[in-house]
ModelCIF file with pLDDT and N, C-alpha, C, O atoms, coordinates in Angstrom:
data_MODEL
#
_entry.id   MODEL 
#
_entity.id                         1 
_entity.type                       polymer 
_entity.pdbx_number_of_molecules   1 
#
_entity_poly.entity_id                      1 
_entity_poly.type                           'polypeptide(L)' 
_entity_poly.nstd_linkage                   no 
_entity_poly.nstd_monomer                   no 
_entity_poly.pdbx_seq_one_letter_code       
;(UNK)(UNK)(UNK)(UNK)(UNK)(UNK)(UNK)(UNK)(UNK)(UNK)(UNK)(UNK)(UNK)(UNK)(UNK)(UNK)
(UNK)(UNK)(UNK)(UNK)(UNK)(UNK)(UNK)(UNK)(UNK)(UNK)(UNK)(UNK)(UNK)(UNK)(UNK)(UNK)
(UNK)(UNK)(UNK)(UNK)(UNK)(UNK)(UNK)(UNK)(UNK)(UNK)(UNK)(UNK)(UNK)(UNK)(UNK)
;
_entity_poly.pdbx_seq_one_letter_code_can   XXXXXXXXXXXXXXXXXXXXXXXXXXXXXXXXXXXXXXXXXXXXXXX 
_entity_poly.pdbx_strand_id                 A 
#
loop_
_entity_poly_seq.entity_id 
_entity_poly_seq.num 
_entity_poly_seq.mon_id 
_entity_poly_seq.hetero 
1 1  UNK n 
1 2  UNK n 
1 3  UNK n 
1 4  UNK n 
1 5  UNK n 
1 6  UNK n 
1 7  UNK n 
1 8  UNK n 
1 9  UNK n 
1 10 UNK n 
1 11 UNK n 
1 12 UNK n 
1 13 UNK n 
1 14 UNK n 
1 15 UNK n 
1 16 UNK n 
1 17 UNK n 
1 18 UNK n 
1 19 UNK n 
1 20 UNK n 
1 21 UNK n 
1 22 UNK n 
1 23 UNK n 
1 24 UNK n 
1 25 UNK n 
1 26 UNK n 
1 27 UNK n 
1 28 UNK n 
1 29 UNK n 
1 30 UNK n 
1 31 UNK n 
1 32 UNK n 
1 33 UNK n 
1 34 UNK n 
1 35 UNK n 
1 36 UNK n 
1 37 UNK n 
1 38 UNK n 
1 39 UNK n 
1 40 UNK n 
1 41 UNK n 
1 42 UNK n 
1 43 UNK n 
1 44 UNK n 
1 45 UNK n 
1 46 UNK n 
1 47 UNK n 
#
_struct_asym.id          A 
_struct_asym.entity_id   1 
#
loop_
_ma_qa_metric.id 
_ma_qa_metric.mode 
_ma_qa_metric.name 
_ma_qa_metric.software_group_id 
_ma_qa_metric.type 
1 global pLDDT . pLDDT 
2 local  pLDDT . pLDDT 
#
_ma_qa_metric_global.metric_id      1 
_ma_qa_metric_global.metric_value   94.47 
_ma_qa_metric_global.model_id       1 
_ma_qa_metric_global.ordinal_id     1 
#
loop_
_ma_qa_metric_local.label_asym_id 
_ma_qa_metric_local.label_comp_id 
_ma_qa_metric_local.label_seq_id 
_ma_qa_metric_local.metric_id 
_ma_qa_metric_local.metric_value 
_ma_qa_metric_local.model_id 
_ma_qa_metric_local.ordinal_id 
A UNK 1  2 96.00 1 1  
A UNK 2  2 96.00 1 2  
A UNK 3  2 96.00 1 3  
A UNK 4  2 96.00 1 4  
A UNK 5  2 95.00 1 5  
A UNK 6  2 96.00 1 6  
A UNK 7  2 95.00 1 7  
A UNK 8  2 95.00 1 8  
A UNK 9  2 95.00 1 9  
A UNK 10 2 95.00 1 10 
A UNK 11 2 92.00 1 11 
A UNK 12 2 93.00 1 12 
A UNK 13 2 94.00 1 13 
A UNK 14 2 94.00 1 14 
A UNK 15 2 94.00 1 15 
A UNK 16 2 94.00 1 16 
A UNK 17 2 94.00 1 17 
A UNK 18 2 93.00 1 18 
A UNK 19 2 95.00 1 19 
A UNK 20 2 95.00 1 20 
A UNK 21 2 95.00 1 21 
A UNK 22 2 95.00 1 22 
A UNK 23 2 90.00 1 23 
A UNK 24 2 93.00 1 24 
A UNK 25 2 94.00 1 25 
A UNK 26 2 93.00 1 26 
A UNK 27 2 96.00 1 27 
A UNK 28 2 96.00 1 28 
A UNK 29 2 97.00 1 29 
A UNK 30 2 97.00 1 30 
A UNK 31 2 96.00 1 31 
A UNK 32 2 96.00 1 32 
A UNK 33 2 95.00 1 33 
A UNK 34 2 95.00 1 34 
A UNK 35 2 95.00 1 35 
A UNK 36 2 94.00 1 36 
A UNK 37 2 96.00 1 37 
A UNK 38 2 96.00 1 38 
A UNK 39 2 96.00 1 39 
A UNK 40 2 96.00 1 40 
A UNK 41 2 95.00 1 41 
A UNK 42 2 95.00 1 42 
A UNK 43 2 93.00 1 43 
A UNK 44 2 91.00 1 44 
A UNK 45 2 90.00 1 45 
A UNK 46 2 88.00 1 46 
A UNK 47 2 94.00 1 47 
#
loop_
_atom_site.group_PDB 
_atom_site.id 
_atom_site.type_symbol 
_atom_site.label_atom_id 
_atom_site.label_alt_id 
_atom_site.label_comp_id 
_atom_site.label_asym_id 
_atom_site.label_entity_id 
_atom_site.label_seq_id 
_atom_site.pdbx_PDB_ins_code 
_atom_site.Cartn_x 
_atom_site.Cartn_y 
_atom_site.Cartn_z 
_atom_site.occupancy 
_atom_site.B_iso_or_equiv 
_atom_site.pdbx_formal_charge 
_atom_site.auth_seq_id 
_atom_site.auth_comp_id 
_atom_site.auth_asym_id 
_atom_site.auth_atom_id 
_atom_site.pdbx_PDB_model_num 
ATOM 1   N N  . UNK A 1 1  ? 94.076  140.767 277.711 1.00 96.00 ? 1  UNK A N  1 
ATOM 2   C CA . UNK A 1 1  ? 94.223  139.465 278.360 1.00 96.00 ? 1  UNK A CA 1 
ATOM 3   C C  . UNK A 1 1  ? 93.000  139.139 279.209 1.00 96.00 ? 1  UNK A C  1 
ATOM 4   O O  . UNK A 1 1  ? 92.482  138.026 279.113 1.00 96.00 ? 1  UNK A O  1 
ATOM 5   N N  . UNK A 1 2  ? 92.400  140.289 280.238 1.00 96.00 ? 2  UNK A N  1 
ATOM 6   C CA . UNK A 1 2  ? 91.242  139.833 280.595 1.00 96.00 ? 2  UNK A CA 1 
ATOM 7   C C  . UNK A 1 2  ? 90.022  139.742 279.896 1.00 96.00 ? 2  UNK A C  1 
ATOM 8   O O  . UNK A 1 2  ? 89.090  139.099 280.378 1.00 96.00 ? 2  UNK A O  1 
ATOM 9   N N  . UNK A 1 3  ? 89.931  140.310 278.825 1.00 96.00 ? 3  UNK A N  1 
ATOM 10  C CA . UNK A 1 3  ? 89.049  139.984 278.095 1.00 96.00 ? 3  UNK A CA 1 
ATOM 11  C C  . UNK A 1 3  ? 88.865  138.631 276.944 1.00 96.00 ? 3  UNK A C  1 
ATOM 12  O O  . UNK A 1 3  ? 87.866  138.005 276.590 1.00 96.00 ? 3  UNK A O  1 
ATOM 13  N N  . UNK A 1 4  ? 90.010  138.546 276.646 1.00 96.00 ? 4  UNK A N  1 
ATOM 14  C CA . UNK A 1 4  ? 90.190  136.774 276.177 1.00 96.00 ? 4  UNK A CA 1 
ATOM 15  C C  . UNK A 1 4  ? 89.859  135.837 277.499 1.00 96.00 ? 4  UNK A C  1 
ATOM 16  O O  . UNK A 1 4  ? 89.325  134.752 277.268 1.00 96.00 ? 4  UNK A O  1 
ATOM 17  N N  . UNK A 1 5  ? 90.081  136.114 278.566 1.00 95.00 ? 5  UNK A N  1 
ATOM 18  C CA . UNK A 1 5  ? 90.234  135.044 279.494 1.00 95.00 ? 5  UNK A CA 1 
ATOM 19  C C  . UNK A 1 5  ? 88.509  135.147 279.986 1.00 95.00 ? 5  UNK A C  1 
ATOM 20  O O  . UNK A 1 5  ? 87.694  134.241 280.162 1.00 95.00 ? 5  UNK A O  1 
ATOM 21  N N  . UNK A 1 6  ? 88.396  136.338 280.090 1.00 96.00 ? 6  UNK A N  1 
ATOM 22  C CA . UNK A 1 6  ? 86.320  136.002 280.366 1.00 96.00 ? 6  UNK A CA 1 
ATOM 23  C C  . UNK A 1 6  ? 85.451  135.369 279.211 1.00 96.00 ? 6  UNK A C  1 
ATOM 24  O O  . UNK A 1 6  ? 84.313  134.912 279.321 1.00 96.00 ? 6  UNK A O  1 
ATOM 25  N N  . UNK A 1 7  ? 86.386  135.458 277.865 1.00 95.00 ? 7  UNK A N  1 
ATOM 26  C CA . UNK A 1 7  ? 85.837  134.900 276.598 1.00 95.00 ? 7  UNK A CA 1 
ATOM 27  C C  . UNK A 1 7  ? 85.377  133.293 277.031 1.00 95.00 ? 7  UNK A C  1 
ATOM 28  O O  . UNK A 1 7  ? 84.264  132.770 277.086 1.00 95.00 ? 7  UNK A O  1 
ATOM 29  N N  . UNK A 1 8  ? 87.031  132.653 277.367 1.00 95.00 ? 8  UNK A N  1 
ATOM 30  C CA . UNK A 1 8  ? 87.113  131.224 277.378 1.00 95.00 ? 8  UNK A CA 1 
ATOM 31  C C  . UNK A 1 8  ? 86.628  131.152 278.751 1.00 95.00 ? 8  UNK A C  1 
ATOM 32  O O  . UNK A 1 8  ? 87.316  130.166 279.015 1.00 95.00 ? 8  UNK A O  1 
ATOM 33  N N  . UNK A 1 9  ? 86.135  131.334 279.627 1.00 95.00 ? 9  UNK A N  1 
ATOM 34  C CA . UNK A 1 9  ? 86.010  131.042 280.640 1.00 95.00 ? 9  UNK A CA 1 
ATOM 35  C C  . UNK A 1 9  ? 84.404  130.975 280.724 1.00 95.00 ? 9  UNK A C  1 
ATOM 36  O O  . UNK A 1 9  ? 83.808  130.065 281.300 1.00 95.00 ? 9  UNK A O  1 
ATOM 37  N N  . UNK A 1 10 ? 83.774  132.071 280.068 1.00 95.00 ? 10 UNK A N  1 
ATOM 38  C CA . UNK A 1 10 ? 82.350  131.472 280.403 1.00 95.00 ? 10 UNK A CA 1 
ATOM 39  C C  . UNK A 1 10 ? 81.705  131.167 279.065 1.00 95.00 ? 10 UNK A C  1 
ATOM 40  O O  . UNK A 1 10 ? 80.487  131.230 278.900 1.00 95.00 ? 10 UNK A O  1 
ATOM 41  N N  . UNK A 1 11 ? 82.720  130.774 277.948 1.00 92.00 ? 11 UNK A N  1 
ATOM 42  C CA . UNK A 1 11 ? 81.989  129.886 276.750 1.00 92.00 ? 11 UNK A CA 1 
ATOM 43  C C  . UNK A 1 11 ? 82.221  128.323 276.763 1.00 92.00 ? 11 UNK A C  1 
ATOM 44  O O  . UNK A 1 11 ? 81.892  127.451 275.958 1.00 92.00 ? 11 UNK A O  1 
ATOM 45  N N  . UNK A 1 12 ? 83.035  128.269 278.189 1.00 93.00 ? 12 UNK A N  1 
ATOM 46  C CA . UNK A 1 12 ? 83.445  126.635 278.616 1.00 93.00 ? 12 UNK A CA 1 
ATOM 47  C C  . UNK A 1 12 ? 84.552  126.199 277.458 1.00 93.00 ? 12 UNK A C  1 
ATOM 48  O O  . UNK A 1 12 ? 84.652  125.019 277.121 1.00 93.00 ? 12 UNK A O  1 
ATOM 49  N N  . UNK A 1 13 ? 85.393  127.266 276.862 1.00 94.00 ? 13 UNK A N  1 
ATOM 50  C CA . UNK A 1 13 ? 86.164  126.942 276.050 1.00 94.00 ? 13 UNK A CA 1 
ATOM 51  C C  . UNK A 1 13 ? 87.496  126.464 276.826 1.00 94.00 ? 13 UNK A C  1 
ATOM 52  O O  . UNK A 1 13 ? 87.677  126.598 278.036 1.00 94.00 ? 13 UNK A O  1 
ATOM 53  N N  . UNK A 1 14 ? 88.541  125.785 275.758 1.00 94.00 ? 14 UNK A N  1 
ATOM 54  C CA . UNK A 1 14 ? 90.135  125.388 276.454 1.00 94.00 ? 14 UNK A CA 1 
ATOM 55  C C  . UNK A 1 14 ? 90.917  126.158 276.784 1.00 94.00 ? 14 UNK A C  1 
ATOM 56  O O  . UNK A 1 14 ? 91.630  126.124 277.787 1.00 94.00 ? 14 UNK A O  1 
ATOM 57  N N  . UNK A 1 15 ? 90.855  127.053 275.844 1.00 94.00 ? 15 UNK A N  1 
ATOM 58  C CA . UNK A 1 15 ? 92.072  127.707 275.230 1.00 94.00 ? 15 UNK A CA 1 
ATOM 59  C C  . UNK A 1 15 ? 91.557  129.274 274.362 1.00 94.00 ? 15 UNK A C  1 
ATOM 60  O O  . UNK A 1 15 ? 90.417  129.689 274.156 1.00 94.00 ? 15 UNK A O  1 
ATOM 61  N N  . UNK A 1 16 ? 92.793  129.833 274.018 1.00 94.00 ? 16 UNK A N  1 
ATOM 62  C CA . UNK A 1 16 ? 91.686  131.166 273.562 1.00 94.00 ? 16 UNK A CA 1 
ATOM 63  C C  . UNK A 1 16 ? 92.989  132.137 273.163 1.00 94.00 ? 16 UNK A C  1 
ATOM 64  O O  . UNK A 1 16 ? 93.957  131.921 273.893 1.00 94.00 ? 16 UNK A O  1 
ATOM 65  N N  . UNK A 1 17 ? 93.159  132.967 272.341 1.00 94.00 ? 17 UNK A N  1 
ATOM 66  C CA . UNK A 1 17 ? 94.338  133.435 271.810 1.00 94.00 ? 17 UNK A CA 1 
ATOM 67  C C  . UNK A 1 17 ? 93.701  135.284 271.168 1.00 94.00 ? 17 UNK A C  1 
ATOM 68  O O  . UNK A 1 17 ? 92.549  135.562 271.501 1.00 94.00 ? 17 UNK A O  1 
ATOM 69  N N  . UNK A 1 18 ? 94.314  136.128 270.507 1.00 93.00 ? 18 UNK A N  1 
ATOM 70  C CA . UNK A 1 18 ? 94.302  137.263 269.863 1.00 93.00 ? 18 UNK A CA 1 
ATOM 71  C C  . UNK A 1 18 ? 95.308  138.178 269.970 1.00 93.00 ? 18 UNK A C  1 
ATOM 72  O O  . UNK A 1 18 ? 96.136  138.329 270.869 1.00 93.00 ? 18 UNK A O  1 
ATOM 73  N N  . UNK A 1 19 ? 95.105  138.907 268.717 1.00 95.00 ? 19 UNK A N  1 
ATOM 74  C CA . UNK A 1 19 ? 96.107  139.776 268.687 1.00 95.00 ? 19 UNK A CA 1 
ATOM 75  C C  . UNK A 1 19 ? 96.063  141.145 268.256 1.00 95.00 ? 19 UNK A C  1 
ATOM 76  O O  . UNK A 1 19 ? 94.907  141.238 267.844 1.00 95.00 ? 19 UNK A O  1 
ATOM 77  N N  . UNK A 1 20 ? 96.489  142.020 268.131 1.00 95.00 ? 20 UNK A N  1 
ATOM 78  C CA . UNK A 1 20 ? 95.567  143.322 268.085 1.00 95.00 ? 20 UNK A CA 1 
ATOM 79  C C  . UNK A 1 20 ? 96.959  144.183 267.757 1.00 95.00 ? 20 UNK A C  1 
ATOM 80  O O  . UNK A 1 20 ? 97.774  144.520 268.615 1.00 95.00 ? 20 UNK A O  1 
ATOM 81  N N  . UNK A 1 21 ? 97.056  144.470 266.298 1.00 95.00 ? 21 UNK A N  1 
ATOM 82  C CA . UNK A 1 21 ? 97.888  145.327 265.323 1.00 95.00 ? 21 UNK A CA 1 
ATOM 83  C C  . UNK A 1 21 ? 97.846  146.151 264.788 1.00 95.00 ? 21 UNK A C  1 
ATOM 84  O O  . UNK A 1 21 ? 96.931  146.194 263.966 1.00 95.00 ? 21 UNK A O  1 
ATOM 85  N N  . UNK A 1 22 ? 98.731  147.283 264.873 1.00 95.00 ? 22 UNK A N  1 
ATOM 86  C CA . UNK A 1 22 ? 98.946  148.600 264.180 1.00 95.00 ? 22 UNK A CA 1 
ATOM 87  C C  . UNK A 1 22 ? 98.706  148.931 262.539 1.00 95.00 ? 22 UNK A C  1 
ATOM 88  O O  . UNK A 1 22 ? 99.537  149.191 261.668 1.00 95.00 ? 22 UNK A O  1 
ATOM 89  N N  . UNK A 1 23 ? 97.262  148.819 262.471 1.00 90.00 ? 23 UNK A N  1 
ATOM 90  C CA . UNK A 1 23 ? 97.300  148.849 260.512 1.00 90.00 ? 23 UNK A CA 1 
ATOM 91  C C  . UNK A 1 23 ? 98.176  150.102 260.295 1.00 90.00 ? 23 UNK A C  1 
ATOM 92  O O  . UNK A 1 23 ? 97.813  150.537 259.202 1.00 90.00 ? 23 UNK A O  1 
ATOM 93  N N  . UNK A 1 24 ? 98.907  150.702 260.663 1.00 93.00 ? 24 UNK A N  1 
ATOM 94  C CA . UNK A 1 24 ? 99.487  151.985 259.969 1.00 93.00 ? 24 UNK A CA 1 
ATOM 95  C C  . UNK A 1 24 ? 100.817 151.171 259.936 1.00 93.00 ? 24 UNK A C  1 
ATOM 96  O O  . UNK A 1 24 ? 101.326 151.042 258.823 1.00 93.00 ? 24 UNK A O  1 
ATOM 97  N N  . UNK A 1 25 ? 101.443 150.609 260.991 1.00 94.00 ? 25 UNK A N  1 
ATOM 98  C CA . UNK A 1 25 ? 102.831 150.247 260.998 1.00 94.00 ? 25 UNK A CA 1 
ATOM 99  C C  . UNK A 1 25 ? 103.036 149.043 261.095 1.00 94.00 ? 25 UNK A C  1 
ATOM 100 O O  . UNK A 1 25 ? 104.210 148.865 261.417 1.00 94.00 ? 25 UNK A O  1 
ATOM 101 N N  . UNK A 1 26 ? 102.352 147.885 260.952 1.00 93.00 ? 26 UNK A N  1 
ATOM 102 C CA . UNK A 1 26 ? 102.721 146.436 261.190 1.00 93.00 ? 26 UNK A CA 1 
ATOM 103 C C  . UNK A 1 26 ? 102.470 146.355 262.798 1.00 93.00 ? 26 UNK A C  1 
ATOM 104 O O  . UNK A 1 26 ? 101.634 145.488 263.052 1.00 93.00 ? 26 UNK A O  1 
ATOM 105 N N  . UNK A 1 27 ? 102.928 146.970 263.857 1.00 96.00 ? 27 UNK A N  1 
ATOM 106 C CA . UNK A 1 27 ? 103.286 146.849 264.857 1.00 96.00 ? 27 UNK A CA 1 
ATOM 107 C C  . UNK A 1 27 ? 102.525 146.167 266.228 1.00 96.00 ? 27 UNK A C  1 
ATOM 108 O O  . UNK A 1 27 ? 101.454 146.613 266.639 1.00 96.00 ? 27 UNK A O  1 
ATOM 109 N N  . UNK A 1 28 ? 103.063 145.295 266.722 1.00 96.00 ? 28 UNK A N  1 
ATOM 110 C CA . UNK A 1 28 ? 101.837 144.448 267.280 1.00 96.00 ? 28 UNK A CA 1 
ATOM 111 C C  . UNK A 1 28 ? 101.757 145.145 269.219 1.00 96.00 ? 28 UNK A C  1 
ATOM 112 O O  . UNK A 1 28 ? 102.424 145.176 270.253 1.00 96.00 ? 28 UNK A O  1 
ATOM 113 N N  . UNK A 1 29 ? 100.828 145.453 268.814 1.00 97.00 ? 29 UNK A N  1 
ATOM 114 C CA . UNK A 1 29 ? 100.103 146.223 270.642 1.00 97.00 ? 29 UNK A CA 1 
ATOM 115 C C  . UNK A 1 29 ? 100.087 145.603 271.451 1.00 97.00 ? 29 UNK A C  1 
ATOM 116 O O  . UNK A 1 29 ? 100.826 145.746 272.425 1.00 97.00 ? 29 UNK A O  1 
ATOM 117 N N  . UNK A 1 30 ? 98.895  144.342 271.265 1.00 97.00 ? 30 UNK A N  1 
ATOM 118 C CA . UNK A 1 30 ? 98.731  143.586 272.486 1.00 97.00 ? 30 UNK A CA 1 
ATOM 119 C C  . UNK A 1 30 ? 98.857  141.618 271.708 1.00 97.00 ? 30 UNK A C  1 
ATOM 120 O O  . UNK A 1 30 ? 98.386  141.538 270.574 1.00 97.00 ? 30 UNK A O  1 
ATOM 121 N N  . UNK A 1 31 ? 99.234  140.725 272.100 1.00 96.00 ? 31 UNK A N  1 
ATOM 122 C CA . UNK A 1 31 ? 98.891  139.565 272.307 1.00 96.00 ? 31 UNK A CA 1 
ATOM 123 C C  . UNK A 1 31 ? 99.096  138.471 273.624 1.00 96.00 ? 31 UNK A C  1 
ATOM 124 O O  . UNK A 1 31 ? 99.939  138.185 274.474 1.00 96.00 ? 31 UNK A O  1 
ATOM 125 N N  . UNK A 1 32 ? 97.793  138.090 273.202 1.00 96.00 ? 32 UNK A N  1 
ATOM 126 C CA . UNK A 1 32 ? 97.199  137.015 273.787 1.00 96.00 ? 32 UNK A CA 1 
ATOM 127 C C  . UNK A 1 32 ? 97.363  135.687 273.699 1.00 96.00 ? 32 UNK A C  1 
ATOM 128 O O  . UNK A 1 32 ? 97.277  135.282 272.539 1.00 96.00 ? 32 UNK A O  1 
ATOM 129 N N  . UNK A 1 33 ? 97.646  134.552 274.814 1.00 95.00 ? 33 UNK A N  1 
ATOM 130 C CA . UNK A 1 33 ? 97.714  133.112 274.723 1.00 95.00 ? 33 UNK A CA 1 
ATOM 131 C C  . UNK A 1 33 ? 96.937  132.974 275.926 1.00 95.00 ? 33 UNK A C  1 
ATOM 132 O O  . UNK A 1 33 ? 97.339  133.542 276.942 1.00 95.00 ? 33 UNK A O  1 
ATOM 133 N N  . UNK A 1 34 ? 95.945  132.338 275.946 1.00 95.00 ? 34 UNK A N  1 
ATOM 134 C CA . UNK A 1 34 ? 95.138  132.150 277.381 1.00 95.00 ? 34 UNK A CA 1 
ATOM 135 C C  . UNK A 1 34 ? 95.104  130.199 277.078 1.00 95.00 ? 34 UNK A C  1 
ATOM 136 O O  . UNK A 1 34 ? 94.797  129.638 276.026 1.00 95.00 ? 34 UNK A O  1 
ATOM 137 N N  . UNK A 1 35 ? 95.471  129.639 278.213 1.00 95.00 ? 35 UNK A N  1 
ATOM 138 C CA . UNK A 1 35 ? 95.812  130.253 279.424 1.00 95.00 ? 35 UNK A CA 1 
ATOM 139 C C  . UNK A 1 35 ? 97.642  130.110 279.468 1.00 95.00 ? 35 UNK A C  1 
ATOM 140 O O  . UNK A 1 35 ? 98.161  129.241 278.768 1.00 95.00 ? 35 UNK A O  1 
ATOM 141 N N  . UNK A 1 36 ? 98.279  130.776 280.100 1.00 94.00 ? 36 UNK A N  1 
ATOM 142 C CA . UNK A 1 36 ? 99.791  131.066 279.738 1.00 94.00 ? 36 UNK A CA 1 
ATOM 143 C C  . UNK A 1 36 ? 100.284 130.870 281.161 1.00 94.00 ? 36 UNK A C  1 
ATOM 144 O O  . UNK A 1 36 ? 99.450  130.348 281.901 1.00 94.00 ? 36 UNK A O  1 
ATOM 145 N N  . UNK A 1 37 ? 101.636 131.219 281.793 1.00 96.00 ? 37 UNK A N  1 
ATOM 146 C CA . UNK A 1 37 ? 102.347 130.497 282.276 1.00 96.00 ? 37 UNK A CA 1 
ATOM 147 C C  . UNK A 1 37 ? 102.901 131.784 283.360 1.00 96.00 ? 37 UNK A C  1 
ATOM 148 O O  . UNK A 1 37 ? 102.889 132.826 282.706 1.00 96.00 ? 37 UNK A O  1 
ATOM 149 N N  . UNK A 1 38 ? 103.317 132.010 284.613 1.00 96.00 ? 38 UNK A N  1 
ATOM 150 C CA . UNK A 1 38 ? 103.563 133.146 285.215 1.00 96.00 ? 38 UNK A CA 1 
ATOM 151 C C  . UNK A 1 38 ? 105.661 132.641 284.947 1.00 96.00 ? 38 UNK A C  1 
ATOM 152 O O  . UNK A 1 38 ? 106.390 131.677 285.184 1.00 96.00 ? 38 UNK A O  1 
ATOM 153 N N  . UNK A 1 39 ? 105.756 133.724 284.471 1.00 96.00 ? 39 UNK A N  1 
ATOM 154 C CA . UNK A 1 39 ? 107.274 134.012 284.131 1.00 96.00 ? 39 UNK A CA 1 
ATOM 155 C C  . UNK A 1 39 ? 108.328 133.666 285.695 1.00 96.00 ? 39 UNK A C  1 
ATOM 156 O O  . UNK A 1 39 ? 109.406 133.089 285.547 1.00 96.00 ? 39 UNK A O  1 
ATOM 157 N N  . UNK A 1 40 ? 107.956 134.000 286.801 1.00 96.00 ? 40 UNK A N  1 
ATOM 158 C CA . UNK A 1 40 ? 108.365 134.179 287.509 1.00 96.00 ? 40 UNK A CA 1 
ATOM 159 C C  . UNK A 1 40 ? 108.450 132.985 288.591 1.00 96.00 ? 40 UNK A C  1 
ATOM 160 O O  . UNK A 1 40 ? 109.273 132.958 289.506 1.00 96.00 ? 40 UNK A O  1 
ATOM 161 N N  . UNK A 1 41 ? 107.377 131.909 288.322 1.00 95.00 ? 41 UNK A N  1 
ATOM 162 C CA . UNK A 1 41 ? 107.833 130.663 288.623 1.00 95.00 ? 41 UNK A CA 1 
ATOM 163 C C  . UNK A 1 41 ? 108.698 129.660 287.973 1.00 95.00 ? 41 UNK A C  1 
ATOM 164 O O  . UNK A 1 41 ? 109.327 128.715 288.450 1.00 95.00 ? 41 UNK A O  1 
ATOM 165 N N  . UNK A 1 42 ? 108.557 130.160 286.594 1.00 95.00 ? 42 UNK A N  1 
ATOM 166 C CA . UNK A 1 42 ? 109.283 129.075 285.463 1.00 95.00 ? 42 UNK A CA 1 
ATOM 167 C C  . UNK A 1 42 ? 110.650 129.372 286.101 1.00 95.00 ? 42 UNK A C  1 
ATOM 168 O O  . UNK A 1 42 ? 111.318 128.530 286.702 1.00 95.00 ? 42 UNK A O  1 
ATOM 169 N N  . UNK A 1 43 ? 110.992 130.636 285.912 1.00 93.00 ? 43 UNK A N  1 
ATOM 170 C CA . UNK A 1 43 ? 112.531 130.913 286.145 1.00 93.00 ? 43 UNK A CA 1 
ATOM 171 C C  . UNK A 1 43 ? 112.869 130.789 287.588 1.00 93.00 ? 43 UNK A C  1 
ATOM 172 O O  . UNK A 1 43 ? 114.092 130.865 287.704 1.00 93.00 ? 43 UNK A O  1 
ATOM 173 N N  . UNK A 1 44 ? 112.302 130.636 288.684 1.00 91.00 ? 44 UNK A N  1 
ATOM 174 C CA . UNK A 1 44 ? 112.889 130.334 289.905 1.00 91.00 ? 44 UNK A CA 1 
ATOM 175 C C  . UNK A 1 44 ? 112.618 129.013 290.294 1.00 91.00 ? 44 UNK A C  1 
ATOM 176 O O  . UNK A 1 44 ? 112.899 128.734 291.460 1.00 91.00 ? 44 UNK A O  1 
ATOM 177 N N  . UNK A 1 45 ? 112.079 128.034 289.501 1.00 90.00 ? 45 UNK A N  1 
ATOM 178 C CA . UNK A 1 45 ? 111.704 126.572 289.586 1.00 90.00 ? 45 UNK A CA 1 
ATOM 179 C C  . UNK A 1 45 ? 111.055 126.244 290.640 1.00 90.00 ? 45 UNK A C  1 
ATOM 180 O O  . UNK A 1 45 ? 111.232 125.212 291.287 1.00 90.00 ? 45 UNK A O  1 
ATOM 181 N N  . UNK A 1 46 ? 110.146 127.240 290.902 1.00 88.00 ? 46 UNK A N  1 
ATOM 182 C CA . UNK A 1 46 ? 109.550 126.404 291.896 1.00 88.00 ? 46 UNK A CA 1 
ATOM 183 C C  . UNK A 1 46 ? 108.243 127.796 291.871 1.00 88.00 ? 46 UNK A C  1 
ATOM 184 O O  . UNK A 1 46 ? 108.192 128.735 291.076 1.00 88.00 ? 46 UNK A O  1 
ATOM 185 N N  . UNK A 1 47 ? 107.330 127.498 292.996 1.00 94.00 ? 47 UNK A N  1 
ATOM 186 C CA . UNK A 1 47 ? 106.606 125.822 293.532 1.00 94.00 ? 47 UNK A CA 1 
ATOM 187 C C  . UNK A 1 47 ? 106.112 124.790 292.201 1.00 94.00 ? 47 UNK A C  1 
ATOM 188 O O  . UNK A 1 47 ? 105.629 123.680 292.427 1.00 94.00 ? 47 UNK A O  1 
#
C-alpha cells in the first residue's frame, strides 16, 4: 500500500491500484486501491 501510494503521489497520478498473487495457489497476498477509505469512520459516521 505504501508503495502504490508513493507511485501515485509523485507521478501526479489520481488513482493507482495492484495486486500481488500466489502463482502456486491462486491465493491473493496483498491488494491495493489507492486512494481508499478508513473503515473506521465509514462505520461510526462520522467526522
Amino acid at each position: 500500500a505504501k508503495a502504490v501510494s508513493d507511485v501515485v503521489k509523485s507521478k501526479g497520478f489520481i488513482a493507482g491500484a495492484g495486486v500481488i498473487v500466489d502463482i502456486r495457489t491462486g491465493e491473493v497476498r496483498a491488494l491495493v486501491s489507492f486512494p481508499s477509505y478508513d473503515p473506521n469512520v465509514m462505520s461510526s459516521g462520522g467526522p
